[in-house]
C-alpha atoms as a PDB file:
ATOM      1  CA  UNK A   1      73.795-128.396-115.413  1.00  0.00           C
ATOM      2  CA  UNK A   2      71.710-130.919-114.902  1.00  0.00           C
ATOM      3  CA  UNK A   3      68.015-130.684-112.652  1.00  0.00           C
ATOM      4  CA  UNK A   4      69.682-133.168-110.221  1.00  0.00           C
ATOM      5  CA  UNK A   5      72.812-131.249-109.723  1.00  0.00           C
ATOM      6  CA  UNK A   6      70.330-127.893-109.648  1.00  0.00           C
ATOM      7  CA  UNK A   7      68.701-129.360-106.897  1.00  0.00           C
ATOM      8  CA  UNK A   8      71.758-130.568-104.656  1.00  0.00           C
ATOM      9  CA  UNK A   9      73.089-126.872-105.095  1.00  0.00           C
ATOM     10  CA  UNK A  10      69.990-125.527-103.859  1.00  0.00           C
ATOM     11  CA  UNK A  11      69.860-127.605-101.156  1.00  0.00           C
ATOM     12  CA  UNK A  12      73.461-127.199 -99.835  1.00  0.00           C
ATOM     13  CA  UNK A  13      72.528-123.659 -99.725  1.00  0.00           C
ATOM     14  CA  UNK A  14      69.549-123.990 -97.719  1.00  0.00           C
ATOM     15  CA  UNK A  15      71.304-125.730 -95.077  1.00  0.00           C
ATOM     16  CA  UNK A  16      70.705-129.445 -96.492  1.00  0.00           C
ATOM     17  CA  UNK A  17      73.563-131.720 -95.684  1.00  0.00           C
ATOM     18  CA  UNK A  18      74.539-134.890 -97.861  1.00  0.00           C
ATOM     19  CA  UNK A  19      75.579-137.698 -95.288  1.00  0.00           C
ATOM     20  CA  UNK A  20      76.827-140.297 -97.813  1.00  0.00           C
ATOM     21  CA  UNK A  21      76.909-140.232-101.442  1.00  0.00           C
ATOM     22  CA  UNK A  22      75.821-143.808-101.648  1.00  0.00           C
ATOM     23  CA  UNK A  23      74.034-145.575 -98.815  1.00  0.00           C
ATOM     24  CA  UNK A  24      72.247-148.946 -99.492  1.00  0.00           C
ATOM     25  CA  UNK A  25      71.353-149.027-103.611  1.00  0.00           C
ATOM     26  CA  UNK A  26      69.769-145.329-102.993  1.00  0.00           C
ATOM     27  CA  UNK A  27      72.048-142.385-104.244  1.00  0.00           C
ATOM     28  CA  UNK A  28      72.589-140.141-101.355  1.00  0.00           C
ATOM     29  CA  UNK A  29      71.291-139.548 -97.732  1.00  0.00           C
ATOM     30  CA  UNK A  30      70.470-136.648 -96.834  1.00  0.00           C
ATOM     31  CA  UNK A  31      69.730-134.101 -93.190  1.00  0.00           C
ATOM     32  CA  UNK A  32      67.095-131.819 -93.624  1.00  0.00           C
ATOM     33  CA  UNK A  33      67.288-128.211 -91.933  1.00  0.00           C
ATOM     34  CA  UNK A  34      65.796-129.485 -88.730  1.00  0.00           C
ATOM     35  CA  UNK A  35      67.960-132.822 -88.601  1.00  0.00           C
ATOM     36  CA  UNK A  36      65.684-135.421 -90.106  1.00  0.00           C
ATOM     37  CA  UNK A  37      67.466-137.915 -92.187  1.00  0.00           C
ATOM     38  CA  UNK A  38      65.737-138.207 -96.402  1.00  0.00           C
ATOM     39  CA  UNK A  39      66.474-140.284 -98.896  1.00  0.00           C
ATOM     40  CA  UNK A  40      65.915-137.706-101.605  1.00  0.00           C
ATOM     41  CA  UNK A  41      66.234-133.467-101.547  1.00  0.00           C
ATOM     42  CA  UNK A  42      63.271-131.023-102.661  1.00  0.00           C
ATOM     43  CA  UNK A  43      63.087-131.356-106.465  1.00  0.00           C
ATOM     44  CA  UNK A  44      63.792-127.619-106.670  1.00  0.00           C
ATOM     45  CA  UNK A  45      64.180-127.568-110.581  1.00  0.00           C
ATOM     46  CA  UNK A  46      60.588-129.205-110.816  1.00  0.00           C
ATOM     47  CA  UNK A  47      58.437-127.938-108.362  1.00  0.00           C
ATOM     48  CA  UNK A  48      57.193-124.288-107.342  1.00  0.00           C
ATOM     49  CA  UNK A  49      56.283-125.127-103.954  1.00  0.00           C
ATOM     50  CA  UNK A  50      60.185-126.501-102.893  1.00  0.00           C
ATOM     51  CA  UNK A  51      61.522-123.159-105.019  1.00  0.00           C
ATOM     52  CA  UNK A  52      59.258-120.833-103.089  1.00  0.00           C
ATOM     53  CA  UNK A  53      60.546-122.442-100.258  1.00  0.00           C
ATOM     54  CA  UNK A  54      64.164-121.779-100.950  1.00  0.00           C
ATOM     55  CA  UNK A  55      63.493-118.394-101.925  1.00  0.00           C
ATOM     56  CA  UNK A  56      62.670-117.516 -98.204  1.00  0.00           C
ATOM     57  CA  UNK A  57      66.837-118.892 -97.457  1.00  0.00           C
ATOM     58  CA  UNK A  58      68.036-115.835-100.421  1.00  0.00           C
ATOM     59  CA  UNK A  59      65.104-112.983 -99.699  1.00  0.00           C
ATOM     60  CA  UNK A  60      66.888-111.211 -97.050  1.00  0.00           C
ATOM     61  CA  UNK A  61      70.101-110.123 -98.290  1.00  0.00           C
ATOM     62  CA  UNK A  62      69.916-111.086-101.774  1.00  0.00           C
ATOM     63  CA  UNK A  63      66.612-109.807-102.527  1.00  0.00           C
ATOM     64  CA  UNK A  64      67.269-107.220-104.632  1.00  0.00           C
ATOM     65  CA  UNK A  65      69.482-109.160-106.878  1.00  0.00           C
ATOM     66  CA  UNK A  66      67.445-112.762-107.001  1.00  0.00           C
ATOM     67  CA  UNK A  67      64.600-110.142-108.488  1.00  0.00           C
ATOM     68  CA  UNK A  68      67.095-108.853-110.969  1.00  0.00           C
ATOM     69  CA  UNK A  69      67.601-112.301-112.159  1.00  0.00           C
ATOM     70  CA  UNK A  70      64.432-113.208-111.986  1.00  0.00           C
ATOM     71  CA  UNK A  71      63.496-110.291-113.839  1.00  0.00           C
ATOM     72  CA  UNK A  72      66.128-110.620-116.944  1.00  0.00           C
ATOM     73  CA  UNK A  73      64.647-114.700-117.166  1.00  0.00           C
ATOM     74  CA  UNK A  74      61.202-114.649-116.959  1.00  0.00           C
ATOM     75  CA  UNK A  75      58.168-112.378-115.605  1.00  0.00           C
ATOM     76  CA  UNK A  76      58.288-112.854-111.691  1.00  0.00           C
ATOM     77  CA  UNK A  77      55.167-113.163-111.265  1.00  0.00           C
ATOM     78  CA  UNK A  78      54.614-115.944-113.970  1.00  0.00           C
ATOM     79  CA  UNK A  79      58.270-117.783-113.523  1.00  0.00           C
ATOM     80  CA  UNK A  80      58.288-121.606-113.835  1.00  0.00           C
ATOM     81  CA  UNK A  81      60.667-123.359-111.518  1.00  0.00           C
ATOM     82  CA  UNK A  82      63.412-123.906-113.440  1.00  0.00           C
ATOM     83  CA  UNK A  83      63.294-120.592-114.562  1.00  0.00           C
ATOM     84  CA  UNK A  84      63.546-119.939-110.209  1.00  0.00           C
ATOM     85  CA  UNK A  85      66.083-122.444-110.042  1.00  0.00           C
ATOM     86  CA  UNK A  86      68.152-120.807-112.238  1.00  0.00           C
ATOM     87  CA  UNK A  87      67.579-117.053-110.755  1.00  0.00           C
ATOM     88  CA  UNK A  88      68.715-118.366-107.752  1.00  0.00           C
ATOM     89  CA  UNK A  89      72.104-119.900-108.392  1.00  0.00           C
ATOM     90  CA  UNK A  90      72.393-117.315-110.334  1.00  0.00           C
ATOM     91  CA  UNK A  91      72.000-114.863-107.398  1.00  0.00           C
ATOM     92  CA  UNK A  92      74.642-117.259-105.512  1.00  0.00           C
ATOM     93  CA  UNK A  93      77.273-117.293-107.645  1.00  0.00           C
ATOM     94  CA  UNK A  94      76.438-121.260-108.630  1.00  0.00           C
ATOM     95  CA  UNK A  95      74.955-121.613-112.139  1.00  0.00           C
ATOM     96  CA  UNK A  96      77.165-122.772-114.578  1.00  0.00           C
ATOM     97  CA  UNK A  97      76.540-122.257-118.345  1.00  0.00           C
ATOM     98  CA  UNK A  98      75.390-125.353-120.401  1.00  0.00           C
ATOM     99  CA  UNK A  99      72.321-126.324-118.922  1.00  0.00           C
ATOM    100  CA  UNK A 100      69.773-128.393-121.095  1.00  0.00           C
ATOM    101  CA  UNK A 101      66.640-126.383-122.455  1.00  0.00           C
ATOM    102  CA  UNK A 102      63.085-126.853-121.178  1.00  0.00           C
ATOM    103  CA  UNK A 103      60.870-127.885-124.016  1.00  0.00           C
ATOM    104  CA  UNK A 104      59.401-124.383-123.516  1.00  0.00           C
ATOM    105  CA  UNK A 105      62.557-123.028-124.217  1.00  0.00           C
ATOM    106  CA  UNK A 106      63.102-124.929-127.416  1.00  0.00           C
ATOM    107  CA  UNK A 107      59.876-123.548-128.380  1.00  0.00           C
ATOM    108  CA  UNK A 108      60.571-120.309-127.662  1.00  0.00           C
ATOM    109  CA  UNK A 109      63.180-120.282-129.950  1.00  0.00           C
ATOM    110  CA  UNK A 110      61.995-121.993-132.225  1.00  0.00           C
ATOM    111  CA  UNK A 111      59.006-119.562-132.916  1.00  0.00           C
ATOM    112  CA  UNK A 112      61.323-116.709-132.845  1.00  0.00           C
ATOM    113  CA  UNK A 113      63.386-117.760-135.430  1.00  0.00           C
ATOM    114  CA  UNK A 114      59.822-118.591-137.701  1.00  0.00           C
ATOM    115  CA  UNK A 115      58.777-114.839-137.131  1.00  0.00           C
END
């Protein structure tokens, strides 16, 4: 998965709705929660103050398991966005394997295979 296609799932979830998928050169318009029409969705993948803002649509009922997620990816107190991103499609039945590597990632690995 791509961050674009991260995003869009995030935002269908918390009540975003896509209006067109093409509309004047710009790729998708979009209704905000309250109605407004936006030319572009939170970048949840990118940016901890859309992702904390998501997490308030999944903390209800699937708090306990969004922390398990959270938990098995990263410390939850120290998680990056993507690593939130991908806790919470996770938590919603949405993530889908495949999806390109931070360059924190690659360097993760890459210093545990040098140990």
């Amino acid at each position: 998965m791509k961050p674009d296609e991260i995003n869009k799932r995030i935002a269908l979830f918390c009540k975003w709705k896509q209006l067109s998928s093409y509309f004047g050169g710009v790729e998708g318009l979009w209704e905000d929660p309250n109605g407004k029409q936006q030319s572009t969705i939170p970048n949840y993948y990118g940016d901890l103050n859309a992702i904390h803002e998501a997490e308030n649509h999944i903390m209800d009922e699937n708090s306990i398991e969004y922390l398990k997620w959270l938990n098995k990816l990263s410390c939850p107190w120290h998680a990056s966005a993507p690593k939130r991103a991908e806790a919470f499609l996770r938590t919603i039945g949405q993530w889908e394997e495949g999806c390109p590597k931070t360059a924190n990632d690659i360097r993760e690995q890459l210093n545990h295979l040098t140990k």
